[in-house]
PDB file of N, CA and C in Angstrom:
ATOM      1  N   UNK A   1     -10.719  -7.650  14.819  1.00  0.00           N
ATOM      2  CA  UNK A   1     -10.432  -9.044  14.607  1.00  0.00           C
ATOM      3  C   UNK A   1     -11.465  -9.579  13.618  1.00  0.00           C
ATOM      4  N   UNK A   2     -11.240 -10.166  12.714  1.00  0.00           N
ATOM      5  CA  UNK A   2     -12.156 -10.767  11.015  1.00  0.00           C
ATOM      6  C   UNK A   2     -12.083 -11.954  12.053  1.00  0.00           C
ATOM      7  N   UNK A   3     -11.396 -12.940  12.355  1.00  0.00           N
ATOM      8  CA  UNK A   3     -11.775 -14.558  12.815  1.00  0.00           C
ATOM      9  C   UNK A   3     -10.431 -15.212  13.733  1.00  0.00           C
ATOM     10  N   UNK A   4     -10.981 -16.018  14.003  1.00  0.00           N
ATOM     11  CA  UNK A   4      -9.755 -17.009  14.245  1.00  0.00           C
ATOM     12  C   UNK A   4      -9.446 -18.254  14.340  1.00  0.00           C
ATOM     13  N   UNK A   5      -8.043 -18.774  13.994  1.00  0.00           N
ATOM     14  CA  UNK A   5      -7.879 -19.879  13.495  1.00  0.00           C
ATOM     15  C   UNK A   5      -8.422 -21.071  14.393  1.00  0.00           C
ATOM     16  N   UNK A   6      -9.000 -22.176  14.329  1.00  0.00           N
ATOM     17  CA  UNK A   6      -9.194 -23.126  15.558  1.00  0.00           C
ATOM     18  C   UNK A   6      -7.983 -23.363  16.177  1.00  0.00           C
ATOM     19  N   UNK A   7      -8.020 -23.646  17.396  1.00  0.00           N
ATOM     20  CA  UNK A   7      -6.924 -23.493  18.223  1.00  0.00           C
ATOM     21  C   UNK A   7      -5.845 -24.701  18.080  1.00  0.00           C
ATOM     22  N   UNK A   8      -4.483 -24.570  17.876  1.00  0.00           N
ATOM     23  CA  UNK A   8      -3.555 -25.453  17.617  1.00  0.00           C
ATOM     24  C   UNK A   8      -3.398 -26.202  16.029  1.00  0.00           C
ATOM     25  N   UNK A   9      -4.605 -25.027  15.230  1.00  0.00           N
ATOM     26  CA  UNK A   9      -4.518 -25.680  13.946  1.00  0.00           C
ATOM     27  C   UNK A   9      -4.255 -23.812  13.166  1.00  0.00           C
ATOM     28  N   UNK A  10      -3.436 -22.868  13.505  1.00  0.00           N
ATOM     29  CA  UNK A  10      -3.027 -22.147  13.397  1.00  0.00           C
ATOM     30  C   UNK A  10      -1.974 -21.946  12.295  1.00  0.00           C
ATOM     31  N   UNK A  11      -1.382 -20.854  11.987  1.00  0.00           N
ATOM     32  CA  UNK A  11      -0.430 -20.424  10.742  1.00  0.00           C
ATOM     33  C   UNK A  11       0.896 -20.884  11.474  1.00  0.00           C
ATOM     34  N   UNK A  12       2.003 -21.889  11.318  1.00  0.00           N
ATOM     35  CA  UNK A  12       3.163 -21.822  11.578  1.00  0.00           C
ATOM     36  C   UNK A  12       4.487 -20.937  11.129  1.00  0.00           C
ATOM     37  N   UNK A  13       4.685 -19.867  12.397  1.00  0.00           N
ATOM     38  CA  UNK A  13       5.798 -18.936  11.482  1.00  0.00           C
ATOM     39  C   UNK A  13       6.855 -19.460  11.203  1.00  0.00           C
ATOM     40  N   UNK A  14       7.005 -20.100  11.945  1.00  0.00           N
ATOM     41  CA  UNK A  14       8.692 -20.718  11.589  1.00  0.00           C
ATOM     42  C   UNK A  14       8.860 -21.232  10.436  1.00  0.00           C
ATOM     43  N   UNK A  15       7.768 -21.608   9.666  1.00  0.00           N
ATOM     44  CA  UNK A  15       7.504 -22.033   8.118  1.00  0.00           C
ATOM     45  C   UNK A  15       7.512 -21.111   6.916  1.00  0.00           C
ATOM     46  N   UNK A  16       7.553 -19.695   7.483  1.00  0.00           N
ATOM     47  CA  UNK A  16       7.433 -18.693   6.273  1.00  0.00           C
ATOM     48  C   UNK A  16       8.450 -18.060   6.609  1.00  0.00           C
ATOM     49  N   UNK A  17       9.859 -18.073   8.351  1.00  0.00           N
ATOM     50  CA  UNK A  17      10.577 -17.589   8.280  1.00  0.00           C
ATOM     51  C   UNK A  17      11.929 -17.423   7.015  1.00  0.00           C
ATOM     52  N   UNK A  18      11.824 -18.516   6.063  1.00  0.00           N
ATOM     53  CA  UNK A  18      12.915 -18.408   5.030  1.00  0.00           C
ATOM     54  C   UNK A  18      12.278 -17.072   4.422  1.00  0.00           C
ATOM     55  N   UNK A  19      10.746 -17.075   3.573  1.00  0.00           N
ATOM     56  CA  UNK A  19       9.915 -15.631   3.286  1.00  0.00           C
ATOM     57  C   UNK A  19      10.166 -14.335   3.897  1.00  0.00           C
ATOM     58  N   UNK A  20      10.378 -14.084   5.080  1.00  0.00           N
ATOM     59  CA  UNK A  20       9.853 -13.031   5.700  1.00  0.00           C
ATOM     60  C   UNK A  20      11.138 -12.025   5.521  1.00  0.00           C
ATOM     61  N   UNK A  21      10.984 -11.114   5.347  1.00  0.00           N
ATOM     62  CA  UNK A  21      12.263 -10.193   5.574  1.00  0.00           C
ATOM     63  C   UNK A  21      12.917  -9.512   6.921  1.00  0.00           C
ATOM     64  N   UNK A  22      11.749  -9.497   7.474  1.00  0.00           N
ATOM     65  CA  UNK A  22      11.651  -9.043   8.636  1.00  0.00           C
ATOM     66  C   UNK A  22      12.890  -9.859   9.722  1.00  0.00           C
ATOM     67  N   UNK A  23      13.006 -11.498   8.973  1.00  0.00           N
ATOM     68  CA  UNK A  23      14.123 -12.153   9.949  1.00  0.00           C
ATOM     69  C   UNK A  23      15.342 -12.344   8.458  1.00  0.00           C
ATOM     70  N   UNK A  24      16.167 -11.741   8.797  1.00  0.00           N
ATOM     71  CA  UNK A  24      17.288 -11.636   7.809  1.00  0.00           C
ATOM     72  C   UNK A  24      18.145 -12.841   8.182  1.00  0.00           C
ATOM     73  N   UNK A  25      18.114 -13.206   9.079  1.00  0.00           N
ATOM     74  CA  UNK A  25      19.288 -14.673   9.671  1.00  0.00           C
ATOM     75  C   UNK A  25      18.104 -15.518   9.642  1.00  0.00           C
ATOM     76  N   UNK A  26      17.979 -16.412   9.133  1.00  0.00           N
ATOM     77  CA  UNK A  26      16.884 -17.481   9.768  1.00  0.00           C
ATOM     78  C   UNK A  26      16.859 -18.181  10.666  1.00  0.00           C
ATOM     79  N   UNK A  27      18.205 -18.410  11.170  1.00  0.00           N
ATOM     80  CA  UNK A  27      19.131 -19.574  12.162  1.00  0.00           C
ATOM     81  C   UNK A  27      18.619 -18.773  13.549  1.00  0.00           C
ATOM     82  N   UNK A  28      18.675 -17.239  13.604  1.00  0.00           N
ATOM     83  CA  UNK A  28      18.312 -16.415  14.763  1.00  0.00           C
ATOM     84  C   UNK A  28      16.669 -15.645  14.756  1.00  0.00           C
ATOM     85  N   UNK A  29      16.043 -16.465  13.959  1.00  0.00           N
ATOM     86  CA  UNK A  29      14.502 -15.497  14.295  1.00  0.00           C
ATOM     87  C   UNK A  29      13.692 -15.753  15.158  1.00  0.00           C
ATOM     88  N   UNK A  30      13.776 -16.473  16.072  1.00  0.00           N
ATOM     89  CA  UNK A  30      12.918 -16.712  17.399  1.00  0.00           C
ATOM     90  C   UNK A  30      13.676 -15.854  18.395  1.00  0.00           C
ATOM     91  N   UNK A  31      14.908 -14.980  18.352  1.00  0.00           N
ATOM     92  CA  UNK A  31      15.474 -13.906  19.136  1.00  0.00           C
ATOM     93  C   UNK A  31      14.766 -12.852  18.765  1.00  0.00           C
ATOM     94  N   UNK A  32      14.396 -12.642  17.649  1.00  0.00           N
ATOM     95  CA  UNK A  32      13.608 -11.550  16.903  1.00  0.00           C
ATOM     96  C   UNK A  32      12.233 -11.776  17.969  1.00  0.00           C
ATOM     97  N   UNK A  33      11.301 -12.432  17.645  1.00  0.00           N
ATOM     98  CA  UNK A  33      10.251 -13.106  18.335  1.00  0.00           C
ATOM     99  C   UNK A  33      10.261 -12.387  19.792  1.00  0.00           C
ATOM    100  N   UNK A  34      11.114 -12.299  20.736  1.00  0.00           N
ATOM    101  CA  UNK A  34      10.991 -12.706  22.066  1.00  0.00           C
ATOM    102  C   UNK A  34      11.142 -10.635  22.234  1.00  0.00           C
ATOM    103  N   UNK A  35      10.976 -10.105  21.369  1.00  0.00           N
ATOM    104  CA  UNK A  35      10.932  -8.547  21.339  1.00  0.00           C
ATOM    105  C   UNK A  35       9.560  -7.765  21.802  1.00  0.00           C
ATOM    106  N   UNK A  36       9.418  -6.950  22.779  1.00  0.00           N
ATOM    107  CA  UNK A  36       8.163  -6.668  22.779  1.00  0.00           C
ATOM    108  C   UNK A  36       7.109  -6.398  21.720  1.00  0.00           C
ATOM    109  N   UNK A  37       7.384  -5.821  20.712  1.00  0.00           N
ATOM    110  CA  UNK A  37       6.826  -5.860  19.266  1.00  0.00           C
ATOM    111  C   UNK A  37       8.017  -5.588  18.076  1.00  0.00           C
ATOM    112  N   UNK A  38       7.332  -6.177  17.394  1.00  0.00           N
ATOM    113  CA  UNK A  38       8.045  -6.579  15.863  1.00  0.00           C
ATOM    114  C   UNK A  38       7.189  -5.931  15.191  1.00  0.00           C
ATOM    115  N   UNK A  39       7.415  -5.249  14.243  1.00  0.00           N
ATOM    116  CA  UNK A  39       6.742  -4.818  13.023  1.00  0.00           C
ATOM    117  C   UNK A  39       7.257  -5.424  11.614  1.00  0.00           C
ATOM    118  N   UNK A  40       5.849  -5.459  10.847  1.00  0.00           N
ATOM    119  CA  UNK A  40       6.577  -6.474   9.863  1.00  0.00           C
ATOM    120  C   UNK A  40       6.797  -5.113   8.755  1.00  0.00           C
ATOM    121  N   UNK A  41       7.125  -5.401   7.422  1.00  0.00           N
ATOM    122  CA  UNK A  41       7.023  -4.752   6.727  1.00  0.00           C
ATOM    123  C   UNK A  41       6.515  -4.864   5.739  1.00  0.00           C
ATOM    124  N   UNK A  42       5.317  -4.087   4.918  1.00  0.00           N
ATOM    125  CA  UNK A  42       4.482  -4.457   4.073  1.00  0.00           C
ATOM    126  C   UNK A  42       3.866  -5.766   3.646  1.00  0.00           C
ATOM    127  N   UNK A  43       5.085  -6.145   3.020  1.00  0.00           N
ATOM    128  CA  UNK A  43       5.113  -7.040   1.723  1.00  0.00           C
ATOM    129  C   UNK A  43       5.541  -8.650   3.141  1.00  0.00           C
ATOM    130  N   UNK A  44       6.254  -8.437   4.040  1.00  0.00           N
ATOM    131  CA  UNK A  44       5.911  -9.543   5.624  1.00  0.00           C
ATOM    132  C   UNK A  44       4.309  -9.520   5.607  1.00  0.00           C
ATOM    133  N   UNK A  45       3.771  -8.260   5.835  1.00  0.00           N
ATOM    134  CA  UNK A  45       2.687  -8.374   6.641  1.00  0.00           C
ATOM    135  C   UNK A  45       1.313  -9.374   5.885  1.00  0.00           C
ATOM    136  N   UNK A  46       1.516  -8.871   4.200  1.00  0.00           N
ATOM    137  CA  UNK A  46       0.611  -9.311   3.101  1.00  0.00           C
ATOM    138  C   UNK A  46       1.043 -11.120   2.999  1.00  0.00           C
ATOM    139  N   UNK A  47       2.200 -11.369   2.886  1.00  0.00           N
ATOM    140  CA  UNK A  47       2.147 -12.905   3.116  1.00  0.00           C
ATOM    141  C   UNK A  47       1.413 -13.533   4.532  1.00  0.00           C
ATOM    142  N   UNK A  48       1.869 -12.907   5.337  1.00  0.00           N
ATOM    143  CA  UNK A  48       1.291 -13.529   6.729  1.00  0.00           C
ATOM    144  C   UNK A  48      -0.032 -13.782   6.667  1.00  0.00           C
ATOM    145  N   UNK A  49      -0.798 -12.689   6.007  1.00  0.00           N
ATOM    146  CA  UNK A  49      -2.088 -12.588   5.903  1.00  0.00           C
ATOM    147  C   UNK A  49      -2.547 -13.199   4.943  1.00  0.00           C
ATOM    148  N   UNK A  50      -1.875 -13.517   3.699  1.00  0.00           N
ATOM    149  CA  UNK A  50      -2.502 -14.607   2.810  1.00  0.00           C
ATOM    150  C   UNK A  50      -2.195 -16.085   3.754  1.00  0.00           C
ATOM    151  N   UNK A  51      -1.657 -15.983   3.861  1.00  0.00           N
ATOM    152  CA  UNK A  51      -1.209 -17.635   4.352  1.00  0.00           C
ATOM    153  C   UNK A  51      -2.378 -17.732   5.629  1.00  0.00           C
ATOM    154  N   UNK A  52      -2.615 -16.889   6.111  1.00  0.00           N
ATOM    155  CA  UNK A  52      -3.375 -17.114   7.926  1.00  0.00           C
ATOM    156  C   UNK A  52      -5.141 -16.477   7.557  1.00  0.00           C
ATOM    157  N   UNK A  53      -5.383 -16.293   6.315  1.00  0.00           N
ATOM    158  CA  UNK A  53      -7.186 -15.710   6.205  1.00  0.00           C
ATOM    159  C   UNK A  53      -7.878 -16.999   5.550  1.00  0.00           C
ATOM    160  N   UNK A  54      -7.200 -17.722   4.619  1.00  0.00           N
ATOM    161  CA  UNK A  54      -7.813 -19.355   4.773  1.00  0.00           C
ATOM    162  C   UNK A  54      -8.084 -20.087   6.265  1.00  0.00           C
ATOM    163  N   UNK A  55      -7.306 -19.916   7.104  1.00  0.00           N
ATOM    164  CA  UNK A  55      -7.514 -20.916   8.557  1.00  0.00           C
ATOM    165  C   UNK A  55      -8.887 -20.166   9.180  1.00  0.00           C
ATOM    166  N   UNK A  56      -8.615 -18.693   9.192  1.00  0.00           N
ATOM    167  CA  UNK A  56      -9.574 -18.522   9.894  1.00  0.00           C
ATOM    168  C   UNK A  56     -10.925 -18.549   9.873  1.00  0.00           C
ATOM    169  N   UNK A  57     -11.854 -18.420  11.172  1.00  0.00           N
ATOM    170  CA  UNK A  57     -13.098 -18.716  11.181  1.00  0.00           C
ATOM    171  C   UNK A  57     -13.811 -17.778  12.079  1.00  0.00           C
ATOM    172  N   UNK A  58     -15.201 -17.818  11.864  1.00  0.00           N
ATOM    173  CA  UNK A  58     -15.951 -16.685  12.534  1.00  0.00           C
ATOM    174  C   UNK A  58     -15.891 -16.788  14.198  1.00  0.00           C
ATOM    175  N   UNK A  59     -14.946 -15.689  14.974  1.00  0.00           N
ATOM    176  CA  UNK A  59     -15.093 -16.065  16.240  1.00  0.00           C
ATOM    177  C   UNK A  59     -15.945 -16.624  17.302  1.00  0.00           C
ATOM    178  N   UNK A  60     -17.060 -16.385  17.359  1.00  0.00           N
ATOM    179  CA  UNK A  60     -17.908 -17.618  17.962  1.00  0.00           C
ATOM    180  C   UNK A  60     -18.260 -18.801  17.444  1.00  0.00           C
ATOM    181  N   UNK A  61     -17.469 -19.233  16.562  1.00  0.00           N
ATOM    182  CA  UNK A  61     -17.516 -20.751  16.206  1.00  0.00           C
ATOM    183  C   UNK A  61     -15.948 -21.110  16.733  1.00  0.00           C
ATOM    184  N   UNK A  62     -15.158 -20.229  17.223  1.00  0.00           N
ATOM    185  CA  UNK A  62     -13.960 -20.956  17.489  1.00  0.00           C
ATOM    186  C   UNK A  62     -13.773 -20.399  18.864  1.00  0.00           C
ATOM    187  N   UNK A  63     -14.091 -19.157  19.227  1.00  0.00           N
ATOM    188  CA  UNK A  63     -13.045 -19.074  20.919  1.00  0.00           C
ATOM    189  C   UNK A  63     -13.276 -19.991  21.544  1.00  0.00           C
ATOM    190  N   UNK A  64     -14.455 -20.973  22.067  1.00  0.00           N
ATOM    191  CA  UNK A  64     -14.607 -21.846  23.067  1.00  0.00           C
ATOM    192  C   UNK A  64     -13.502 -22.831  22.485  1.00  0.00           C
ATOM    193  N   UNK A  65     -12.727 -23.299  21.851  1.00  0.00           N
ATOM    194  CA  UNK A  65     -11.982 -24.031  21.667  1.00  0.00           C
ATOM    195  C   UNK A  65     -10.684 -23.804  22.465  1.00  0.00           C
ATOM    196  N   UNK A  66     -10.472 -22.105  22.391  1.00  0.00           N
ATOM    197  CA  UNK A  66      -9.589 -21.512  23.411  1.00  0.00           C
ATOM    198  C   UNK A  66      -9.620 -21.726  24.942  1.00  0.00           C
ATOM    199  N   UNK A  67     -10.316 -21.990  25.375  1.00  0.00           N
ATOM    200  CA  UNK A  67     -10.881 -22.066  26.686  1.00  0.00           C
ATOM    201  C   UNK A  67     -10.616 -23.481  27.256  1.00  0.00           C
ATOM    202  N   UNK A  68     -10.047 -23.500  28.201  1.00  0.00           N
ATOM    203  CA  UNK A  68      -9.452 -24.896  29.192  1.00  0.00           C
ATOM    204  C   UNK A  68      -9.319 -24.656  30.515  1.00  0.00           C
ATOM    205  N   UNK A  69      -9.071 -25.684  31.446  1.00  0.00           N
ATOM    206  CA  UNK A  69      -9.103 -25.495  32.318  1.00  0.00           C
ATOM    207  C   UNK A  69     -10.605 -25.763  33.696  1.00  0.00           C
ATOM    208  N   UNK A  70     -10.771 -25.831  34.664  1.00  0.00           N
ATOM    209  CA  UNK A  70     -11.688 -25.257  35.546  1.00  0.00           C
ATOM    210  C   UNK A  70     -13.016 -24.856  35.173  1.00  0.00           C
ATOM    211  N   UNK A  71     -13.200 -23.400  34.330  1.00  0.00           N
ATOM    212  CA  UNK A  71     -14.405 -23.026  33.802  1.00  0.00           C
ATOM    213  C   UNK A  71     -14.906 -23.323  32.212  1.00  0.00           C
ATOM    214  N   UNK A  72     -14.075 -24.588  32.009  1.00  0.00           N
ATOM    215  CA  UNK A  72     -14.050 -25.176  30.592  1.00  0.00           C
ATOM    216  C   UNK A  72     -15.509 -26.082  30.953  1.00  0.00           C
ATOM    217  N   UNK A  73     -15.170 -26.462  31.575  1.00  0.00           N
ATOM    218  CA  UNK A  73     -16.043 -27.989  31.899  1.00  0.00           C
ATOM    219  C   UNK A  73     -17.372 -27.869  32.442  1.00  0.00           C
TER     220      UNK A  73
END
C-alpha cells in the first residue's frame, strides 16, 4: 500500500465507469461490482491509478480518519 485517500474524499468509480472497459454496459456496472473479484485490464487498471495517486496520502496521516465508533473517542 503507497497511501490512502482521506476518508470519504476518495476516487469515485462510477465517474470513470463510461472509461473503463472492464464495464461494457454502463447502465449494469455495479452488477459487475458485487463479484468477488474483478480484474481490471491494463489500460482500466493505469487510469484508476492516475486518477486515485493525486488523492492519496501517507498512511499515518490518514488511517485515524478511518476509525469510528467506541475506540474512536
Amino acid at each position: 500500500m503507497s497511501g490512502l485517500a482521506p476518508f470519504r474524499e476518495g476516487l469515485v468509480l462510477r465517474d470513470l465507469v463510461p472509461w473503463l472497459s472492464v464495464f461494457p454496459d454502463p447502465a449494469t456496472w455495479s452488477v459487475r461490482m458485487r463479484r468477488a473479484s474483478l480484474t481490471l485490464p491494463p489500460a482500466d487498471a493505469e487510469l484508476v491509478r492516475t486518477e486515485l495517486e493525486p488523492l492519496l496520502r501517507p498512511y499515518g496521516e490518514t488511517r485515524e480518519g478511518y476509525c469510528w465508533g467506541p475506540e474512536a473517542a
